[in-house]
C-alpha atoms as a PDB file:
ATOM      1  CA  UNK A   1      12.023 -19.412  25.176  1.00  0.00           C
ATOM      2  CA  UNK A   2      14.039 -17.609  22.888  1.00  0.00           C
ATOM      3  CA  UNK A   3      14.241 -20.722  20.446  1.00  0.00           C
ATOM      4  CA  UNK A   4      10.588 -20.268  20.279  1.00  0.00           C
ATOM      5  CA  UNK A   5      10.244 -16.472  19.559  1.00  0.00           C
ATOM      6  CA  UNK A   6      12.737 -16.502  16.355  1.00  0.00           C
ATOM      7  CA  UNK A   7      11.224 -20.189  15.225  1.00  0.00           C
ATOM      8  CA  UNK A   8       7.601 -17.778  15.352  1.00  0.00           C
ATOM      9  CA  UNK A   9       9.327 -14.573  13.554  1.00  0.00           C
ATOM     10  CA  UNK A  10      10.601 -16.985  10.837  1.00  0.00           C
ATOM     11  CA  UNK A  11       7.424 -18.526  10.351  1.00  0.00           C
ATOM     12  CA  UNK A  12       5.954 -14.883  10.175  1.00  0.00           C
ATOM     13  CA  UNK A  13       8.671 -13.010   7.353  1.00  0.00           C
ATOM     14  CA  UNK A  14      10.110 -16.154   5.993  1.00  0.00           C
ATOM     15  CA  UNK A  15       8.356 -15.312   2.674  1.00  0.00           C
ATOM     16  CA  UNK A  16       9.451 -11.738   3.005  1.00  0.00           C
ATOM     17  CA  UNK A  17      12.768 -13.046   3.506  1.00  0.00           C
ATOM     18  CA  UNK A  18      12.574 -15.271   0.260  1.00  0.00           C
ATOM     19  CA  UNK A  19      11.652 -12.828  -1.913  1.00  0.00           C
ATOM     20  CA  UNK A  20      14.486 -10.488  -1.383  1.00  0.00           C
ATOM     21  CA  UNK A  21      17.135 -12.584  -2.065  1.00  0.00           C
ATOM     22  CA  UNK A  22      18.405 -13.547   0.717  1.00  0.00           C
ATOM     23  CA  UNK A  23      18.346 -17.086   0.516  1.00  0.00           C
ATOM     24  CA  UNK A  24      18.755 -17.371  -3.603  1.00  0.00           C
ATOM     25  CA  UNK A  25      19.624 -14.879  -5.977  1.00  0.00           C
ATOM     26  CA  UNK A  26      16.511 -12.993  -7.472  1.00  0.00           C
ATOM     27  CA  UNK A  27      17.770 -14.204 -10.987  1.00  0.00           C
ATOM     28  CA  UNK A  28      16.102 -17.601 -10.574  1.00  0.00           C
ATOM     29  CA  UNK A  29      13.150 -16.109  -9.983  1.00  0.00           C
ATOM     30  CA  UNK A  30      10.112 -15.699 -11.946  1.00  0.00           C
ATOM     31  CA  UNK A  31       9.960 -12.686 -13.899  1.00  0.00           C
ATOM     32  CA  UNK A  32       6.924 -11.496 -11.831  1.00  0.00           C
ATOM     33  CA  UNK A  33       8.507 -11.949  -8.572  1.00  0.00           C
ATOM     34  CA  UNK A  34      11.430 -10.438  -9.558  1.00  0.00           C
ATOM     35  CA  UNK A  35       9.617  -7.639 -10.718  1.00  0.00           C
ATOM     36  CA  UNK A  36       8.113  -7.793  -6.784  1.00  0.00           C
ATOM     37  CA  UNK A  37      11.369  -8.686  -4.876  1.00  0.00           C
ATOM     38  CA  UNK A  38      13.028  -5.182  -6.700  1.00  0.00           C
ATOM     39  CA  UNK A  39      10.164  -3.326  -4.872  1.00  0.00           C
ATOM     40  CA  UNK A  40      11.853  -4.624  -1.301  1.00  0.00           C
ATOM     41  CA  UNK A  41      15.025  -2.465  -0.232  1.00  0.00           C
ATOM     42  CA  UNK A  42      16.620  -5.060   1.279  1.00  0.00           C
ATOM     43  CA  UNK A  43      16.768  -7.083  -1.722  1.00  0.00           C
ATOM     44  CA  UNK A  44      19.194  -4.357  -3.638  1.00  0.00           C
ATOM     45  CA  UNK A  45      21.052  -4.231  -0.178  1.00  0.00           C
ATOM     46  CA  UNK A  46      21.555  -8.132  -0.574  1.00  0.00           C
ATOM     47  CA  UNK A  47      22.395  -7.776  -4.415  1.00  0.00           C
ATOM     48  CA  UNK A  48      25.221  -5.666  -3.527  1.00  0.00           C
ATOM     49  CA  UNK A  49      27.001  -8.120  -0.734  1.00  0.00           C
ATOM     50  CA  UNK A  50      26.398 -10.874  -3.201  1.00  0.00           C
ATOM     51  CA  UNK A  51      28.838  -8.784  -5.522  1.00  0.00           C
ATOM     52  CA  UNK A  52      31.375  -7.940  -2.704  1.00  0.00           C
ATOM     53  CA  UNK A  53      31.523 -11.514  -2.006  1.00  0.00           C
ATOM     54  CA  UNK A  54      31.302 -13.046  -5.644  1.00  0.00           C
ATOM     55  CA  UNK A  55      33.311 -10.623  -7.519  1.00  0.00           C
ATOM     56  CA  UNK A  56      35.390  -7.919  -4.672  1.00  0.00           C
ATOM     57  CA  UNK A  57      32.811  -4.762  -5.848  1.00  0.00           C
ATOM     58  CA  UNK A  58      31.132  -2.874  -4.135  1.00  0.00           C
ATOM     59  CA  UNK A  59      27.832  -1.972  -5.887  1.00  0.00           C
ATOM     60  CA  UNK A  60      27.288   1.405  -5.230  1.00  0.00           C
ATOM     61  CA  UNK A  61      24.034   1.888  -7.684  1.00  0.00           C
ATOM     62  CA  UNK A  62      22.444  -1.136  -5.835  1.00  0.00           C
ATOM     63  CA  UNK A  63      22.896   0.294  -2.141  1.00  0.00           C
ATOM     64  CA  UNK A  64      21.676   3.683  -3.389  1.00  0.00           C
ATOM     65  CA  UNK A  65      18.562   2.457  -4.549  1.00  0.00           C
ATOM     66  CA  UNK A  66      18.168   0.500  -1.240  1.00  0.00           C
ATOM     67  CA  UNK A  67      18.394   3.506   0.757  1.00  0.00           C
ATOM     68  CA  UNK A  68      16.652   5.700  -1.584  1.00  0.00           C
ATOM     69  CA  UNK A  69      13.039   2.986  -1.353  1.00  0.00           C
ATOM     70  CA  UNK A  70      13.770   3.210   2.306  1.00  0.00           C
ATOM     71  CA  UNK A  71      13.560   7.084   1.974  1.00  0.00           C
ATOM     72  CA  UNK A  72      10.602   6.475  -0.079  1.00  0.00           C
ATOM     73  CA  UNK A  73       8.785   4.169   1.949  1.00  0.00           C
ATOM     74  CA  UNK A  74       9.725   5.855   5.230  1.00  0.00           C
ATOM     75  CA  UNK A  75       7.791   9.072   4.090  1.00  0.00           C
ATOM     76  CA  UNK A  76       4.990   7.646   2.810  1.00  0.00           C
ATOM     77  CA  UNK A  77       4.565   5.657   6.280  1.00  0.00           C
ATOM     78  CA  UNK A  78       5.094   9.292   7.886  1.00  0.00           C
ATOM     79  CA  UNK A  79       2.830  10.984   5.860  1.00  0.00           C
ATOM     80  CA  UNK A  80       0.278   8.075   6.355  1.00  0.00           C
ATOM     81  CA  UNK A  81       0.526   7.996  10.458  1.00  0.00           C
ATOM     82  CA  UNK A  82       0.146  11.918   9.935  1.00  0.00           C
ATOM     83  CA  UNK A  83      -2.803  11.712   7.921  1.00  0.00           C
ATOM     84  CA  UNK A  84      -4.345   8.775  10.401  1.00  0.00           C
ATOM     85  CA  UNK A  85      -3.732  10.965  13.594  1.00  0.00           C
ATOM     86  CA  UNK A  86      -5.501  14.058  12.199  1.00  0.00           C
ATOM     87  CA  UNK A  87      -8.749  11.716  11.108  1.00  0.00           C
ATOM     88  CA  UNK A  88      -8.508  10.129  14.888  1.00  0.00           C
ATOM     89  CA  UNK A  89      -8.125  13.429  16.470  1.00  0.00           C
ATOM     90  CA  UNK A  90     -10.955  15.363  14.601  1.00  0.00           C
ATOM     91  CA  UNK A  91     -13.074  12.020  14.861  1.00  0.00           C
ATOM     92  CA  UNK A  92     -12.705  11.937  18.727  1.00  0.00           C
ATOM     93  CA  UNK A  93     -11.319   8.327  18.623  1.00  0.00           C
ATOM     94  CA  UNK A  94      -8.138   9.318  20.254  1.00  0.00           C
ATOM     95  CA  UNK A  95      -9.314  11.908  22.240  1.00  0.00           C
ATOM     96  CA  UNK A  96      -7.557  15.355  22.981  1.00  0.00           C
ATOM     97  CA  UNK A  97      -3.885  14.880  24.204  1.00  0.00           C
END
């Protein structure tokens, strides 16, 4: 059962997962998908373990700018639910809680 839920997930994000680098370095890429895969935190999260492991350095800049597109993207999905609750609750489609 559980063979067949992660087979499913990595059907689902296994082109999420090849853009970001985790399964070759974004330097092979295409310079349009590169462009894309920097646009993906994980990707500068994954840029920075490949230096730990390649060279002993920790990357600070990289893991920064990983957690500051997080930030980013984690407001902008706040202020979007935020925005989508108000519009449901003054349509009536979610009713009065």
């Amino acid at each position: 059962m559980y063979a067949i839920e992660t087979e499913n997930l990595s059907k689902r994000y296994g082109d999420f997962y090849a853009l970001n680098g985790v399964y070759y370095p974004i330097t092979i890429f295409p310079e349009p998908l590169r462009l894309l895969s920097l646009f993906i935190p994980l990707t500068h999260v994954i840029i920075s373990l490949r230096s730990i492991m390649l060279a002993g350095v920790l990357d600070l800049g990289e893991m920064a700018t990983g957690l500051c597109l997080s930030s980013v993207y984690a407001f902008l999905a706040y202020r979007y639910f935020e925005r989508s609750m108000r519009e449901s609750l003054m349509s009536g489609m979610l009713g009065n809680w």
